[in-house]
PDB file of N, CA and C in Angstrom:
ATOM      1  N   UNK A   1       0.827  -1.196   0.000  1.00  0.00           N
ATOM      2  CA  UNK A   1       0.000   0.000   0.000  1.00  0.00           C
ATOM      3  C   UNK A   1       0.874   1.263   0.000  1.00  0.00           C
ATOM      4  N   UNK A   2       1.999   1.022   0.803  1.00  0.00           N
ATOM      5  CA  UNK A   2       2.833   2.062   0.602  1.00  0.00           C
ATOM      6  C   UNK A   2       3.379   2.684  -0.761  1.00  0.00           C
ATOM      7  N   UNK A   3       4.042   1.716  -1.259  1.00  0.00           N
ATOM      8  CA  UNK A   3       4.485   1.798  -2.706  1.00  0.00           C
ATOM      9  C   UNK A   3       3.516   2.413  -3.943  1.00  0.00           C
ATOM     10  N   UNK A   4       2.332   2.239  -3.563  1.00  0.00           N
ATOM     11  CA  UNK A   4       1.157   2.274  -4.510  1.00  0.00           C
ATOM     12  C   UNK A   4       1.177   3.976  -3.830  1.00  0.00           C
ATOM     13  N   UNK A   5       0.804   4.206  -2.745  1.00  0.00           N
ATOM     14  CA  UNK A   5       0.734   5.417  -2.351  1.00  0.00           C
ATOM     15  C   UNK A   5       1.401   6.421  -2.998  1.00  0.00           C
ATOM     16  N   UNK A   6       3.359   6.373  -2.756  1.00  0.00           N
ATOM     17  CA  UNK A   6       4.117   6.819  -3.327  1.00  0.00           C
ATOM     18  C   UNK A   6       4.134   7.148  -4.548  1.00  0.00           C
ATOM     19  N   UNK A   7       3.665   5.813  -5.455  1.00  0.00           N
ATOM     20  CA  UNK A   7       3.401   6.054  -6.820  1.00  0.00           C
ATOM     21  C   UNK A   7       2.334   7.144  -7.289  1.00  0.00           C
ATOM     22  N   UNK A   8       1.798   6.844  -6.542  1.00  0.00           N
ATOM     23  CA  UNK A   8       0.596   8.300  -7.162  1.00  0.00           C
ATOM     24  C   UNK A   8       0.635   9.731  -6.685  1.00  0.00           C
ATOM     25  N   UNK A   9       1.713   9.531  -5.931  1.00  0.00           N
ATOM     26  CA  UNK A   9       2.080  11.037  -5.802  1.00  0.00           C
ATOM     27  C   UNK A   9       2.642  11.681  -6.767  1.00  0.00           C
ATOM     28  N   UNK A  10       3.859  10.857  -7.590  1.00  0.00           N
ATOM     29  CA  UNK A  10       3.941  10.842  -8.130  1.00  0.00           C
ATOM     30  C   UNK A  10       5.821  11.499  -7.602  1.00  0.00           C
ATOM     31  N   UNK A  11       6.708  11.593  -8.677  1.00  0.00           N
ATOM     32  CA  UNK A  11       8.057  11.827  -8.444  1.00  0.00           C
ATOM     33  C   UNK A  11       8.453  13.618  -8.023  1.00  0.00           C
ATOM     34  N   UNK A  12       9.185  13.384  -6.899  1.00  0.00           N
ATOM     35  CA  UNK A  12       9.246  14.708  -6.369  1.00  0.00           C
ATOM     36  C   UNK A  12       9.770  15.919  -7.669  1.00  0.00           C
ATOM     37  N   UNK A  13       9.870  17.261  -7.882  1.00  0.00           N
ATOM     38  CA  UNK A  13      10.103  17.766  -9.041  1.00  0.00           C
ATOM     39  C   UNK A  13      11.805  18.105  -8.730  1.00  0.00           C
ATOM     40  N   UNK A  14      11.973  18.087  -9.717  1.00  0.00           N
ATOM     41  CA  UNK A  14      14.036  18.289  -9.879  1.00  0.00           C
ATOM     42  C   UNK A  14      13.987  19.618  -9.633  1.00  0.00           C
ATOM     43  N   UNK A  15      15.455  20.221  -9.628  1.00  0.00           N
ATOM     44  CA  UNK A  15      15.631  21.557  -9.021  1.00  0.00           C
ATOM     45  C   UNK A  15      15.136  21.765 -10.529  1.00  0.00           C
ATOM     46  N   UNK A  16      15.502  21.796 -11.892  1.00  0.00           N
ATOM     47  CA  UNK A  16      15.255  22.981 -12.730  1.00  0.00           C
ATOM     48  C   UNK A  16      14.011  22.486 -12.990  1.00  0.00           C
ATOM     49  N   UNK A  17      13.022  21.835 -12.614  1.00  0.00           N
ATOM     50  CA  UNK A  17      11.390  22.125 -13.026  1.00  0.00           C
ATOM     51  C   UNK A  17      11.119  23.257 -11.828  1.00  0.00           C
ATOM     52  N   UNK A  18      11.450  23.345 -11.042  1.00  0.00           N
ATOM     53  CA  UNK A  18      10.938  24.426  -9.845  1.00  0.00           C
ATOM     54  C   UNK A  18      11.659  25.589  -9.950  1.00  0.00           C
ATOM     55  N   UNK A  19      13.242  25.817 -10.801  1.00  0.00           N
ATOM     56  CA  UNK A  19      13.793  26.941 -11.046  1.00  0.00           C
ATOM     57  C   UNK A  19      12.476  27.550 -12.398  1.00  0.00           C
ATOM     58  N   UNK A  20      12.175  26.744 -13.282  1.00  0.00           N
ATOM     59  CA  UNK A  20      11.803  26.870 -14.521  1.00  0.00           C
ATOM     60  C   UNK A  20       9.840  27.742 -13.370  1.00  0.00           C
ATOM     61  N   UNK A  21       9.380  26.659 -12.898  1.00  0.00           N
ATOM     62  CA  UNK A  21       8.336  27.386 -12.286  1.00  0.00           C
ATOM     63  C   UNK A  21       8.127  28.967 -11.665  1.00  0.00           C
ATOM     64  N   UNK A  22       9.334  28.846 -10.988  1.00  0.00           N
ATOM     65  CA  UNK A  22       9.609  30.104 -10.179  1.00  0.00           C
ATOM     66  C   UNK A  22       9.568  31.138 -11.198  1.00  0.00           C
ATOM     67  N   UNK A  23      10.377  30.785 -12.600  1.00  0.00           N
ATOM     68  CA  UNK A  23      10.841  31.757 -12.987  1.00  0.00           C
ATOM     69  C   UNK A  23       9.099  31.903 -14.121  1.00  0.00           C
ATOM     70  N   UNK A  24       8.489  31.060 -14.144  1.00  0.00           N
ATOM     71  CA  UNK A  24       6.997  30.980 -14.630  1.00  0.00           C
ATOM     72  C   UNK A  24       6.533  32.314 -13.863  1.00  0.00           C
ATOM     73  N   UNK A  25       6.331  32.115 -12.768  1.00  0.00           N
ATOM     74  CA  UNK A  25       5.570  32.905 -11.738  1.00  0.00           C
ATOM     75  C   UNK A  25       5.946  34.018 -11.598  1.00  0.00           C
ATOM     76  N   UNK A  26       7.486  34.506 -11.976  1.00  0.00           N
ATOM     77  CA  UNK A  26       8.161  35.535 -11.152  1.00  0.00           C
ATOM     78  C   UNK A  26       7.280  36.795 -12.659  1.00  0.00           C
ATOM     79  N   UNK A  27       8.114  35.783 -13.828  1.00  0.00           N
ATOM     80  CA  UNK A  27       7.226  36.204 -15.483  1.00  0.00           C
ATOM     81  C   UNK A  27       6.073  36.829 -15.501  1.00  0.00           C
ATOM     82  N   UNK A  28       5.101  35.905 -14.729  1.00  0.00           N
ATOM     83  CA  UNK A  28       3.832  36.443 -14.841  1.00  0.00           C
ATOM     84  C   UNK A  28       3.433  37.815 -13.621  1.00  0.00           C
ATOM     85  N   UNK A  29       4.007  37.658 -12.708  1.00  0.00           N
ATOM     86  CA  UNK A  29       3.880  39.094 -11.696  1.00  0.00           C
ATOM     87  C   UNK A  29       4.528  40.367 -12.372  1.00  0.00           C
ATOM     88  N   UNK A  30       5.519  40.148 -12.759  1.00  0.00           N
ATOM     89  CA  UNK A  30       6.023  41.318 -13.585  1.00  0.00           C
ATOM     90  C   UNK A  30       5.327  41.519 -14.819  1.00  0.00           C
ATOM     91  N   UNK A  31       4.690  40.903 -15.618  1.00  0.00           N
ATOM     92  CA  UNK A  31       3.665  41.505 -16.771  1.00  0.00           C
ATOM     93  C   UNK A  31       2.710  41.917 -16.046  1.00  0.00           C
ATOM     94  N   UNK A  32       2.142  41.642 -14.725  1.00  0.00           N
ATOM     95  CA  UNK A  32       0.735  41.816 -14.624  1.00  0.00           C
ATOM     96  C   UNK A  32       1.114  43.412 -13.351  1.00  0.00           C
ATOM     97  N   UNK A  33       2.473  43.257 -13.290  1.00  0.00           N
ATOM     98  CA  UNK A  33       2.548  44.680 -12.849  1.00  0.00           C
ATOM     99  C   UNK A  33       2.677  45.574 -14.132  1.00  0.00           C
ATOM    100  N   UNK A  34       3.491  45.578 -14.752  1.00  0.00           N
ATOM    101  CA  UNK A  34       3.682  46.378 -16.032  1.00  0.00           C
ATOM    102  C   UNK A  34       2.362  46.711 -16.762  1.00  0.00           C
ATOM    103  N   UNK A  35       1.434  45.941 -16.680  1.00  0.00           N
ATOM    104  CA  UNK A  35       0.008  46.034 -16.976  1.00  0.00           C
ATOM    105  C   UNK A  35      -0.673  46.686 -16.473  1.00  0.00           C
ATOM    106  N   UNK A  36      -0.421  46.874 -14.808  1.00  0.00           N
ATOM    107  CA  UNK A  36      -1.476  47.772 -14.270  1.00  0.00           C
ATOM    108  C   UNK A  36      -0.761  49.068 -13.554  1.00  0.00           C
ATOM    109  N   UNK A  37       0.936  49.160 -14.211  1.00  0.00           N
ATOM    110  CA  UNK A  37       1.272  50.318 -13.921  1.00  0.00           C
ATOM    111  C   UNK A  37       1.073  51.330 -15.226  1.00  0.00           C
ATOM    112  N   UNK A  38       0.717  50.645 -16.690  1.00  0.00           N
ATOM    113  CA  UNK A  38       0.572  51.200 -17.601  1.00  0.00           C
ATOM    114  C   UNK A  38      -1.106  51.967 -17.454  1.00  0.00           C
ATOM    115  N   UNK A  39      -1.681  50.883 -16.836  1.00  0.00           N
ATOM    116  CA  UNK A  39      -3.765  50.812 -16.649  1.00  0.00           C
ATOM    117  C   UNK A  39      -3.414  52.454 -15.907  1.00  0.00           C
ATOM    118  N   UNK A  40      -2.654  52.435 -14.979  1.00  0.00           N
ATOM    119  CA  UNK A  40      -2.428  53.571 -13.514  1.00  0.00           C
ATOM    120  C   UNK A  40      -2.088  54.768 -14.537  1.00  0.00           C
ATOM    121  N   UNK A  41      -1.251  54.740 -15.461  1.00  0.00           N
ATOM    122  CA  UNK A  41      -0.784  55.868 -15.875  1.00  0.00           C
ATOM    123  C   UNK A  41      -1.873  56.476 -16.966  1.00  0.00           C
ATOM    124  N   UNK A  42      -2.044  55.817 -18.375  1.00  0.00           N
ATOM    125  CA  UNK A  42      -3.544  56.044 -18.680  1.00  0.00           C
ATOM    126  C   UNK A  42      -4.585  56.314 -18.282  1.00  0.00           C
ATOM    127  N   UNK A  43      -4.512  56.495 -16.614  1.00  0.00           N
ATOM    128  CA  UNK A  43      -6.168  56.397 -15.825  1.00  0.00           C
ATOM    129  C   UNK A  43      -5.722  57.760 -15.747  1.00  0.00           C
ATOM    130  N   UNK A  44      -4.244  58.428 -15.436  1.00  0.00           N
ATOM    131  CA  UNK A  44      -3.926  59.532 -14.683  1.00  0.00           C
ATOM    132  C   UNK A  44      -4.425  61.021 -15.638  1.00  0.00           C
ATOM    133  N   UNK A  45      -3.325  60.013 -16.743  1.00  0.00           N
ATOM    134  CA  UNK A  45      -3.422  61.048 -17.845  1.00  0.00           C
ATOM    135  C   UNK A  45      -4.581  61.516 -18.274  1.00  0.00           C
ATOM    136  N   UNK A  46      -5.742  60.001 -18.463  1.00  0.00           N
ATOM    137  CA  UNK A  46      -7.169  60.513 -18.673  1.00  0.00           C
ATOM    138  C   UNK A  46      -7.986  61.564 -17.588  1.00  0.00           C
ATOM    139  N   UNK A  47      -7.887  62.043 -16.745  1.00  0.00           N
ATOM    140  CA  UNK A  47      -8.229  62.353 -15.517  1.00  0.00           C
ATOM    141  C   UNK A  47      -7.350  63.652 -15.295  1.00  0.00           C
ATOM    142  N   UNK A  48      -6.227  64.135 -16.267  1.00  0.00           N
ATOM    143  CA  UNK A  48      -6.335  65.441 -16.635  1.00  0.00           C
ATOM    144  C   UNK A  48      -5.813  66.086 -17.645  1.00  0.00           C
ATOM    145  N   UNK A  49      -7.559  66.630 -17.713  1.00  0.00           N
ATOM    146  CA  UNK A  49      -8.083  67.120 -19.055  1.00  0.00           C
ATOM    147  C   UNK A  49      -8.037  68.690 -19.371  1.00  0.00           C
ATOM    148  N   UNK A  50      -7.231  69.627 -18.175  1.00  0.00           N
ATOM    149  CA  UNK A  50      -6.927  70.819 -18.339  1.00  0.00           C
ATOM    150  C   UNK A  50      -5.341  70.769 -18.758  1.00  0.00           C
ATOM    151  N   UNK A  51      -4.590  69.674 -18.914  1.00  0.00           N
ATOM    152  CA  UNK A  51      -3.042  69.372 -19.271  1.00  0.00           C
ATOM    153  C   UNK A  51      -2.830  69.534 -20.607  1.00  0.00           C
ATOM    154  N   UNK A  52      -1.795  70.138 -20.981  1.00  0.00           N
ATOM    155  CA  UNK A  52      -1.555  69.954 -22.531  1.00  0.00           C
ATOM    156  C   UNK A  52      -0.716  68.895 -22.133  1.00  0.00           C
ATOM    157  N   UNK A  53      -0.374  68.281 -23.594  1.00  0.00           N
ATOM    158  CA  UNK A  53       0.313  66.995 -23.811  1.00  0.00           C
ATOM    159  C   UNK A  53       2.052  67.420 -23.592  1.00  0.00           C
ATOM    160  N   UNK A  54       2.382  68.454 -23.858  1.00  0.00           N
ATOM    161  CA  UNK A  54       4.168  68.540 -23.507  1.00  0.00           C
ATOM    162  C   UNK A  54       3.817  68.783 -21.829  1.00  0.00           C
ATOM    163  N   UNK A  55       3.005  69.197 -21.169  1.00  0.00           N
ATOM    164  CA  UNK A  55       2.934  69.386 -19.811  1.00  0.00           C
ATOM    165  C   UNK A  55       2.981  67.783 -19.033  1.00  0.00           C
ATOM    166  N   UNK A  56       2.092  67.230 -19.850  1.00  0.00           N
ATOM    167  CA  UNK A  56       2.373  65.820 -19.457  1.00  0.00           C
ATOM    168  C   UNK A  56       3.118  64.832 -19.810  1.00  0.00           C
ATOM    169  N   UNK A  57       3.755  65.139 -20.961  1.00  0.00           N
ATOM    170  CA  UNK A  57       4.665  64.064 -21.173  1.00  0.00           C
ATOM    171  C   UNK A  57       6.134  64.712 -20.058  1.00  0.00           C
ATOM    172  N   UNK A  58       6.212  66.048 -19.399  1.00  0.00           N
ATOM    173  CA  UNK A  58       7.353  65.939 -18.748  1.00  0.00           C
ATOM    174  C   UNK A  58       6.909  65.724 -17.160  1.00  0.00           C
ATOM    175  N   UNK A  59       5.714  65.657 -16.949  1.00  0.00           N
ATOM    176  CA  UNK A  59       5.313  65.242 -15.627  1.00  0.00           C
ATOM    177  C   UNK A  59       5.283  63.459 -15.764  1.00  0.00           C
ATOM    178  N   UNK A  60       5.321  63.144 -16.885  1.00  0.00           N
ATOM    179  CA  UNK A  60       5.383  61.347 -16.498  1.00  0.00           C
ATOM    180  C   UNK A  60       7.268  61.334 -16.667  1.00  0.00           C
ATOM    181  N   UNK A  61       7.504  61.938 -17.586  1.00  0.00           N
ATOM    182  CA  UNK A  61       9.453  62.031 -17.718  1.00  0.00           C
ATOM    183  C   UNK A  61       9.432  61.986 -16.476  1.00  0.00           C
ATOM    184  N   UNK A  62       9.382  63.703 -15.387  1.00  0.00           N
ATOM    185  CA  UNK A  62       9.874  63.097 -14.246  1.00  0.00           C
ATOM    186  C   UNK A  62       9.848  62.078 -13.691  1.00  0.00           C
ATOM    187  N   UNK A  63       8.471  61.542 -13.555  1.00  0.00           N
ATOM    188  CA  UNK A  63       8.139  60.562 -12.717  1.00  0.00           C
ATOM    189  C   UNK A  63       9.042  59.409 -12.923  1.00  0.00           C
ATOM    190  N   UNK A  64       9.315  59.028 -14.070  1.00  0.00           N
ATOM    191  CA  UNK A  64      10.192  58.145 -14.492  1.00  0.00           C
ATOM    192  C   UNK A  64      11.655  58.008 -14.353  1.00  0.00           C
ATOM    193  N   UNK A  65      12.127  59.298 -14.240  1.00  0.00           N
ATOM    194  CA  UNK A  65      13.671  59.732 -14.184  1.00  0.00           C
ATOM    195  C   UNK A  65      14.232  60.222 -12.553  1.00  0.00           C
ATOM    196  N   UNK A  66      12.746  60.266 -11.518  1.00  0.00           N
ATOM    197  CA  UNK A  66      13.165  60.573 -10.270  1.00  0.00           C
ATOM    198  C   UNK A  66      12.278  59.285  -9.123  1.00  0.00           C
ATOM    199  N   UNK A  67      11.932  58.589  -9.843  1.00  0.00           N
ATOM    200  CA  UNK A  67      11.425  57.127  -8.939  1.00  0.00           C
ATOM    201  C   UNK A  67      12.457  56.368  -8.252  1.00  0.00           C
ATOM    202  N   UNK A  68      11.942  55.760  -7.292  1.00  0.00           N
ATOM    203  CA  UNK A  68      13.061  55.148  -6.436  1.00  0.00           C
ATOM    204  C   UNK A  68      13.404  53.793  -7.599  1.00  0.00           C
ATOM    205  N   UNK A  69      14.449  53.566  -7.856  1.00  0.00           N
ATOM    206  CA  UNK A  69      15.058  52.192  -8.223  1.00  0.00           C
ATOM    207  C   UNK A  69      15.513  52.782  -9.865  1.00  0.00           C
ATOM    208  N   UNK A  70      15.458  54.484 -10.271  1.00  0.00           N
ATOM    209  CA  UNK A  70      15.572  54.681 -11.356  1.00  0.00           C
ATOM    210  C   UNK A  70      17.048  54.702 -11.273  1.00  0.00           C
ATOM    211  N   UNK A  71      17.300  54.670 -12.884  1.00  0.00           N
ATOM    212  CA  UNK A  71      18.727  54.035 -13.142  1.00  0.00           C
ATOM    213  C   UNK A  71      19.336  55.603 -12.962  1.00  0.00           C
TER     214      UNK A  71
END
């Protein structure tokens, strides 16, 4: 019964199926941030409608060029 048990668990996963997963998962959090930091910025821009467009393209520049982790 044991053996049968074991068997249907089935074989523990090797390090690179769980490196390969991780790096599945890590993939998909970073698109689905990039997705809803793009959703965030489009919501902003839509939302003001007294801005000309060079006013806002250097208010997102900053934002981009003075964020924490900017290069």
């Amino acid at each position: 019964m044991l053996a049968y048990s074991l068997l249907r668990l089935g074989p523990e996963p090797s390090a690179s199926e769980r490196l390969v997963s991780k790096a599945s998962s890590l993939r998909s959090q970073l698109e689905h941030g990039l997705k809803e930091t793009i959703y965030n910025m489009f919501s902003w821009v839509r939302d003001q409608p007294d801005r000309d467009l060079d006013g806002l393209m250097k208010d997102i520049d900053h934002l981009f060029l003075h964020s924490e982790g900017s290069l």
